[in-house]
N, C-alpha and C. Protein backbone atom coordinates (compact mmCIF):
# COMPACT_ATOMS: atom_id res chain seq x y z
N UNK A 1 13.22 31.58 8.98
CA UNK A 1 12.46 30.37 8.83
C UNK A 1 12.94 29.36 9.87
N UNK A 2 11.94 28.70 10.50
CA UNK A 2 12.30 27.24 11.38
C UNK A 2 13.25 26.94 10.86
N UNK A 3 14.14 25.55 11.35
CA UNK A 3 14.64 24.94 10.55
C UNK A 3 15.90 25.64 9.66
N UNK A 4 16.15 27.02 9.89
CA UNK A 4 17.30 27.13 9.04
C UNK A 4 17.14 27.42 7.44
N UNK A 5 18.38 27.39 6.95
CA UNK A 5 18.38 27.35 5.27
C UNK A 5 17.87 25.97 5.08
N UNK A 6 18.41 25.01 5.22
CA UNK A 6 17.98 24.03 5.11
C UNK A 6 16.36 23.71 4.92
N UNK A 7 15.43 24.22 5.97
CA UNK A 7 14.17 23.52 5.17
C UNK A 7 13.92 24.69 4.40
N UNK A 8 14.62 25.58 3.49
CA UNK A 8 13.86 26.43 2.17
C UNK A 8 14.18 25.28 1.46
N UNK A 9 14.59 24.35 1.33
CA UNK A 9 14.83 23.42 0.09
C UNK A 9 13.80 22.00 0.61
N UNK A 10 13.46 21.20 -0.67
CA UNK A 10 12.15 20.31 0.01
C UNK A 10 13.38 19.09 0.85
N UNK A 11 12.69 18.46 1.55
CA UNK A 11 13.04 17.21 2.40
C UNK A 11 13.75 15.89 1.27
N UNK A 12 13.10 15.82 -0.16
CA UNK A 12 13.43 15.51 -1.24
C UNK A 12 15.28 16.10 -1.98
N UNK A 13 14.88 17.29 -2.09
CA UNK A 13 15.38 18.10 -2.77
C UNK A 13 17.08 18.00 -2.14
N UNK A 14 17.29 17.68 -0.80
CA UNK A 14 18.14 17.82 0.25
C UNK A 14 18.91 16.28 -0.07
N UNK A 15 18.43 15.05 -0.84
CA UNK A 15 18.92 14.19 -1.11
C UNK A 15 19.78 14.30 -1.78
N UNK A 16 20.41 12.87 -1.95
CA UNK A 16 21.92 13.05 -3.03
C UNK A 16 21.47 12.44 -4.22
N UNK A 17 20.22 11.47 -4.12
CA UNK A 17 19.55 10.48 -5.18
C UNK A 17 18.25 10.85 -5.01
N UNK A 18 17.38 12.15 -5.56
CA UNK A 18 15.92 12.25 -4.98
C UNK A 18 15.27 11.64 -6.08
N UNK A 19 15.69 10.60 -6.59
CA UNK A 19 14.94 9.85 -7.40
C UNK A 19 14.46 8.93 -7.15
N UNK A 20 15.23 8.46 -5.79
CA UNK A 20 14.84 7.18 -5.04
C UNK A 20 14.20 7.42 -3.84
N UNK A 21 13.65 8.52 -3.87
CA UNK A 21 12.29 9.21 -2.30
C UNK A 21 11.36 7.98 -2.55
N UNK A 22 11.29 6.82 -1.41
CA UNK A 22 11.53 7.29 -0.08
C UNK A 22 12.66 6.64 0.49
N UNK A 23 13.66 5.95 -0.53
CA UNK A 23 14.39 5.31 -0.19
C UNK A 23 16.13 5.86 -0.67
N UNK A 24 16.09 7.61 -0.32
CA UNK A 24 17.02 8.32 -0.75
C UNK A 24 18.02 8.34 -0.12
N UNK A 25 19.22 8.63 -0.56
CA UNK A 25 20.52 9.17 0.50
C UNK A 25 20.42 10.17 1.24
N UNK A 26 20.26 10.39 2.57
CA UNK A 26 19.92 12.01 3.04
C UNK A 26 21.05 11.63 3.71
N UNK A 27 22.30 11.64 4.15
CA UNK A 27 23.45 12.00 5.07
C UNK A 27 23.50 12.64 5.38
N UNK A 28 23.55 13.22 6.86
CA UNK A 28 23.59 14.93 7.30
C UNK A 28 22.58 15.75 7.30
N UNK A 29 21.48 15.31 6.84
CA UNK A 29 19.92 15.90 6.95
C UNK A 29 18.91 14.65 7.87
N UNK A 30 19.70 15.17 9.22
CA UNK A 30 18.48 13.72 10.11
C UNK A 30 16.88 14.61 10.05
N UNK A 31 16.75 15.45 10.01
CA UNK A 31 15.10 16.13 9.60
C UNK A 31 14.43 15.93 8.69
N UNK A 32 15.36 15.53 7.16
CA UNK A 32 15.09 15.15 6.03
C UNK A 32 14.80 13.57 5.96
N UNK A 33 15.76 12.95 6.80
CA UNK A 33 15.23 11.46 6.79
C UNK A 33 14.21 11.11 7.77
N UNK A 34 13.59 12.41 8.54
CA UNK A 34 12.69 11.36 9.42
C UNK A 34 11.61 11.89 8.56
N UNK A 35 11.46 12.89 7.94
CA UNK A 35 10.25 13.23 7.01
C UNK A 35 10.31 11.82 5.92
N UNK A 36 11.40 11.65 5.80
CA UNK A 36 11.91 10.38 4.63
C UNK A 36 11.00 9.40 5.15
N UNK A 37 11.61 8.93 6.25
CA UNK A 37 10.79 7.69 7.11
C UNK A 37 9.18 7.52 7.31
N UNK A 38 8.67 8.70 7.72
CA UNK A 38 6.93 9.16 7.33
C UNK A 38 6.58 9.60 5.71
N UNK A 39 7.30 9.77 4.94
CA UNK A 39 6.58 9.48 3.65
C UNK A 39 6.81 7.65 3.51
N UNK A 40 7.82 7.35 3.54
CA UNK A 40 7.91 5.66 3.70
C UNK A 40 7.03 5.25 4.18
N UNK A 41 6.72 5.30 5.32
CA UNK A 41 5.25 4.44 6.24
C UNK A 41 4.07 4.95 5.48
N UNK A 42 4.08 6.19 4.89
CA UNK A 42 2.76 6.80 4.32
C UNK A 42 2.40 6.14 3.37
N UNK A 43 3.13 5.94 2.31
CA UNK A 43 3.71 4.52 1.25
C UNK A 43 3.11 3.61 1.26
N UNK A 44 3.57 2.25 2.60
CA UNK A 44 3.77 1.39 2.49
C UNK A 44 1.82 1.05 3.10
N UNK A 45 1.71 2.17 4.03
CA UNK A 45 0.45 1.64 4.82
C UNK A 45 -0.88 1.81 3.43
N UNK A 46 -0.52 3.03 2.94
CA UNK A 46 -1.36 3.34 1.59
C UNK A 46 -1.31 1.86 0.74
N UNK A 47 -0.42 1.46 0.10
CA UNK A 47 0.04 0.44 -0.46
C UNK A 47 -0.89 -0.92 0.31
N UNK A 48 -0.67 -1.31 1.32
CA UNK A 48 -1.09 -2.14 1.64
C UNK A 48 -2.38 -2.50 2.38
N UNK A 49 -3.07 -1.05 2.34
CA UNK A 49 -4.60 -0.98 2.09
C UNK A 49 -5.30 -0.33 0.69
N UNK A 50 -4.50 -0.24 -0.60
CA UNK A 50 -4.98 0.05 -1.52
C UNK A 50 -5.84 1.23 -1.11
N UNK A 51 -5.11 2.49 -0.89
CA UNK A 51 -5.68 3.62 -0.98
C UNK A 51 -5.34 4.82 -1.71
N UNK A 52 -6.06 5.51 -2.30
CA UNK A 52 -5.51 6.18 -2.86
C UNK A 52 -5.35 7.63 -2.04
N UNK A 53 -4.56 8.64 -2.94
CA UNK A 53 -4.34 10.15 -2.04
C UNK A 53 -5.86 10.69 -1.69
N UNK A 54 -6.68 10.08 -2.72
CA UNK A 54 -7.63 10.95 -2.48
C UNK A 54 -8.88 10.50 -1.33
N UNK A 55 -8.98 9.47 -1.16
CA UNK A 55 -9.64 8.62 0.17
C UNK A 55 -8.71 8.56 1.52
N UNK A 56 -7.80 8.65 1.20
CA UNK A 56 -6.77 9.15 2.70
C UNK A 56 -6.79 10.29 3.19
N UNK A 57 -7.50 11.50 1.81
CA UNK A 57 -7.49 12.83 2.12
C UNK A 57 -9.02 12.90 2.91
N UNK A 58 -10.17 11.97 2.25
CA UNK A 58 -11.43 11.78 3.17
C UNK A 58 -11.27 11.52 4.66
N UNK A 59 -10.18 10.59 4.47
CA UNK A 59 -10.26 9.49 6.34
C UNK A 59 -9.71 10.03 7.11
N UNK A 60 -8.64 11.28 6.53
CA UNK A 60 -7.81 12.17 7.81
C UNK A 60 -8.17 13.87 7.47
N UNK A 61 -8.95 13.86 6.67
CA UNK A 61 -9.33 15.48 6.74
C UNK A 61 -7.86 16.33 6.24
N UNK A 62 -6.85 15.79 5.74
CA UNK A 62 -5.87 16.30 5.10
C UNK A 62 -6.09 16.77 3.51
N UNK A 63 -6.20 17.83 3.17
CA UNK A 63 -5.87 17.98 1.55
C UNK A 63 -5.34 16.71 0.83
N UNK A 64 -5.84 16.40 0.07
CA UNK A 64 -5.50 15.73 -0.88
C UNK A 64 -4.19 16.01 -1.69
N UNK A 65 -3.78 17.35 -2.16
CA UNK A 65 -2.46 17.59 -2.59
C UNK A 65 -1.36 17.30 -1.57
N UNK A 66 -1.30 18.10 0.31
CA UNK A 66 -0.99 17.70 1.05
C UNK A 66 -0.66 16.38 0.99
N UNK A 67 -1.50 15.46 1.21
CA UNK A 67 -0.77 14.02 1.26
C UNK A 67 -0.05 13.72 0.41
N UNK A 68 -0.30 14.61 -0.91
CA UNK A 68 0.60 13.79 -1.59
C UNK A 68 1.60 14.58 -1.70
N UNK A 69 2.09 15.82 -1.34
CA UNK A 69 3.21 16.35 -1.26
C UNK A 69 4.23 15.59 0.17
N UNK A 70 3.77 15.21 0.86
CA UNK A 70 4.44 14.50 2.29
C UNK A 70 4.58 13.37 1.31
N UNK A 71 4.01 12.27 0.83
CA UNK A 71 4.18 11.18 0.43
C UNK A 71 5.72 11.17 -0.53
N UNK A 72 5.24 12.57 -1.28
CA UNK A 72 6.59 12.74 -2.41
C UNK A 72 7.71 13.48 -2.19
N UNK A 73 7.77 13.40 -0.96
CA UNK A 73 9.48 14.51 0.19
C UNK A 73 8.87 16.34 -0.46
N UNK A 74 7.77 16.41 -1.05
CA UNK A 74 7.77 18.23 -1.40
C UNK A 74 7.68 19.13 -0.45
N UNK A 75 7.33 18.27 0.57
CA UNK A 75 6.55 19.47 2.07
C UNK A 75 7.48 18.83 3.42
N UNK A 76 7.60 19.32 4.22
CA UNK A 76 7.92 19.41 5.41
C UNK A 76 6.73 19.84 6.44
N UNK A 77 6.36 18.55 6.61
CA UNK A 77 5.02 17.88 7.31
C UNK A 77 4.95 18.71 8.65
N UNK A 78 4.02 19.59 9.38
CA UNK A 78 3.76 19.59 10.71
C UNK A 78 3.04 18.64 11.24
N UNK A 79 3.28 18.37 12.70
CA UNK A 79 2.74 17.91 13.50
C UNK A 79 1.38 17.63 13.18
N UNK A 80 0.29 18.57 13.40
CA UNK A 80 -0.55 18.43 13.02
C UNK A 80 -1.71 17.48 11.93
N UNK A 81 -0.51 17.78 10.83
CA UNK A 81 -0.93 17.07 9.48
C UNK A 81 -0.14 15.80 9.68
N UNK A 82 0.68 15.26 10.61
CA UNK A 82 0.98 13.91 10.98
C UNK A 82 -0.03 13.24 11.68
N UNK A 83 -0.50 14.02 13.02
CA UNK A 83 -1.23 13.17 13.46
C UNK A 83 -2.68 13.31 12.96
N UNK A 84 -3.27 14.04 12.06
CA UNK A 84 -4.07 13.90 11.22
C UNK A 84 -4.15 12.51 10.70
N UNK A 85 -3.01 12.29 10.09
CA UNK A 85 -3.03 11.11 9.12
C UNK A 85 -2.85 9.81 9.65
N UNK A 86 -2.36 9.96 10.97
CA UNK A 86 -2.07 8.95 12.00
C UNK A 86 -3.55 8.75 12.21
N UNK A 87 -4.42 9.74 12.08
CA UNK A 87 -5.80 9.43 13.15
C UNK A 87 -6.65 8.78 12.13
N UNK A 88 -6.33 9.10 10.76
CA UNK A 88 -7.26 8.82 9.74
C UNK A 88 -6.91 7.40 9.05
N UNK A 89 -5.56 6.81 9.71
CA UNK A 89 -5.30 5.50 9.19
C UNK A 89 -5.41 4.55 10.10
N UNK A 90 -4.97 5.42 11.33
CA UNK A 90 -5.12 4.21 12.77
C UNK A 90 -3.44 3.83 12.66
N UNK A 91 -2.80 4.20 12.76
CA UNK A 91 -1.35 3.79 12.34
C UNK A 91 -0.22 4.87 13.10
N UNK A 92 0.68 4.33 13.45
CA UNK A 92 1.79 5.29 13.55
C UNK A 92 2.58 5.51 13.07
N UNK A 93 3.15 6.72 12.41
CA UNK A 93 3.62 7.19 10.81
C UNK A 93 4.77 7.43 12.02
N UNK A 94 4.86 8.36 12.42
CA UNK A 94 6.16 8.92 12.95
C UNK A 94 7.37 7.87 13.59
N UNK A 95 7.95 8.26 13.12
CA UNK A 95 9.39 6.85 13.01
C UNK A 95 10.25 6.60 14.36
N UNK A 96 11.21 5.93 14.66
CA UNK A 96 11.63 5.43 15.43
C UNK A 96 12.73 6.53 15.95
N UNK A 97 12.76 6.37 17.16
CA UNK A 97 13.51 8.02 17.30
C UNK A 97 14.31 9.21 16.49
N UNK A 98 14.75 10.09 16.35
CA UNK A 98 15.53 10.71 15.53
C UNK A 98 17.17 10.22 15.93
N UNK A 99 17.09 9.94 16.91
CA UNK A 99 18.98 9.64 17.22
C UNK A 99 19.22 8.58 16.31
N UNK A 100 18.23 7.62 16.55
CA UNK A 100 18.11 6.37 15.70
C UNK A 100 18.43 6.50 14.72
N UNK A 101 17.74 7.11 14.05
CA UNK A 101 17.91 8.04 12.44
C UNK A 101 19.61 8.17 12.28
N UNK A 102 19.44 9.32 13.07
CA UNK A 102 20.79 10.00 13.09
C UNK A 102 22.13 8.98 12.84
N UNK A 103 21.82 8.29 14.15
CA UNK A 103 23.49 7.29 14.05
C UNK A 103 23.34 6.20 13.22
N UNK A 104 22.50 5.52 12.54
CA UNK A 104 22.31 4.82 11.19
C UNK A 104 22.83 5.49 10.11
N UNK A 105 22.35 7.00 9.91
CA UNK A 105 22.98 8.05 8.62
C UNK A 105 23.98 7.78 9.18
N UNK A 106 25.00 7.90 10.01
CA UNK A 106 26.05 8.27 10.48
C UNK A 106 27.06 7.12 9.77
N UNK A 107 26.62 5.96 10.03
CA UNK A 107 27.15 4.72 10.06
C UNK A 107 26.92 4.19 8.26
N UNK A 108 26.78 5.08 7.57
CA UNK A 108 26.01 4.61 6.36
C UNK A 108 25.19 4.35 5.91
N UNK A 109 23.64 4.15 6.76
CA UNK A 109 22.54 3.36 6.58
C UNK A 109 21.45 4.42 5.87
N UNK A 110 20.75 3.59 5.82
CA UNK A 110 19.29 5.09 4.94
C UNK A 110 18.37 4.09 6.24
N UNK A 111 17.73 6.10 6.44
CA UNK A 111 16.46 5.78 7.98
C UNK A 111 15.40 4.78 7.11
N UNK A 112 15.21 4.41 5.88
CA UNK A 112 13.89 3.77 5.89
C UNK A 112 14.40 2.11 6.28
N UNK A 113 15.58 1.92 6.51
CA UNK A 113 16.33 0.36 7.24
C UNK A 113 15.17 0.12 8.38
N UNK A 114 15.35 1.22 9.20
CA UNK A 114 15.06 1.63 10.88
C UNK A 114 13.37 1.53 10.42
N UNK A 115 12.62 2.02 9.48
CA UNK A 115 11.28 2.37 9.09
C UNK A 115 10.66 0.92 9.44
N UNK A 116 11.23 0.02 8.05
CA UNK A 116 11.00 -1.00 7.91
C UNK A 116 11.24 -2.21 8.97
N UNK A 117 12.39 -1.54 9.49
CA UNK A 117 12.64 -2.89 11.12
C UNK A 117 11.45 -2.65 11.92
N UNK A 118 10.90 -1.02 12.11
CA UNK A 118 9.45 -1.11 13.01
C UNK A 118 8.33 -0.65 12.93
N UNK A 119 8.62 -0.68 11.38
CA UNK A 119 6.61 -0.31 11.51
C UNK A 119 5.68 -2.10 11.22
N UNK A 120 4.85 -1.23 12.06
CA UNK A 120 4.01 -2.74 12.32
C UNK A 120 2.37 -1.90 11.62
N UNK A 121 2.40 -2.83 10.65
CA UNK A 121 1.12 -1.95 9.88
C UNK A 121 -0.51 -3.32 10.60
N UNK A 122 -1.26 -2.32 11.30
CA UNK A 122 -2.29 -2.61 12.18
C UNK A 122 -3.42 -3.15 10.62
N UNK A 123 -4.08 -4.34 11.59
CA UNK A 123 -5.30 -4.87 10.58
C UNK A 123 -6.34 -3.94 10.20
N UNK A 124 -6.53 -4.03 9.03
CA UNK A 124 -7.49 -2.82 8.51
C UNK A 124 -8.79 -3.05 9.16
N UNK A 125 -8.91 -1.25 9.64
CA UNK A 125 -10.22 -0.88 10.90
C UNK A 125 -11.32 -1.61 9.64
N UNK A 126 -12.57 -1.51 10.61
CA UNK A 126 -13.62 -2.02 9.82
C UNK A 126 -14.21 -1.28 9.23
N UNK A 127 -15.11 -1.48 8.47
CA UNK A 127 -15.67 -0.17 7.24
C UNK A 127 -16.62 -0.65 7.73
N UNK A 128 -17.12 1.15 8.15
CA UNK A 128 -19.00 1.15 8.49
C UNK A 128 -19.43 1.82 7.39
């Protein structure tokens, strides 16, 4: 498998607190926190256009379970189904570098610090 032993277990699952996805302890799993960081933005942008899984699954052509398995750390997101959801919100989900990630875990921090310092959530497109 890609990824090692490590992704047979979910991006969630790899936490020390997966009760607090998206705002979990992942130390030592920088793959796990940048999936962390894109369910976070997935979150917050959902959240603050009142959408649900299932009209996000209309606007990006993503499964509906899909989103909500990325939203809830269960899946280990491809590319693909990122920029899917990137295209269907108008937004950029994918987080601020991985080193970034990395030396924040390193230093103690949780990646959604780094999430929240730069996501810039864009004015909602217009509805035709």
């Amino acid at each position: 498998m890609v990824g090692g032993r490590a992704r047979s277990r979910s991006p969630r699952d790899l936490a020390q607190d997966p009760e607090n996805w998206p705002h979990a302890d992942l130390s030592g799993h920088v793959a796990a926190a940048v999936v962390q960081a894109i369910a976070a933005s997935l979150r917050a942008v959902m959240e603050e256009r009142g959408l649900s899984f299932r009209r996000l699954a209309e606007l990006s052509g993503v499964n509906r379970q899909t989103v909500n398995d990325v939203a809830v750390g269960r899946c280990w997101p491809d590319v693909a189904t990122i920029a899917q959801l990137e295209a269907g919100l108008s937004v950029r989900l994918w987080p601020v570098p991985a080193r970034r990630i990395l030396r924040n875990l390193t230093r103690g921090g949780h990646a959604f610090a780094l999430v929240r310092a730069s996501l810039i959530l864009p004015t909602r497109p217009s509805q035709r």
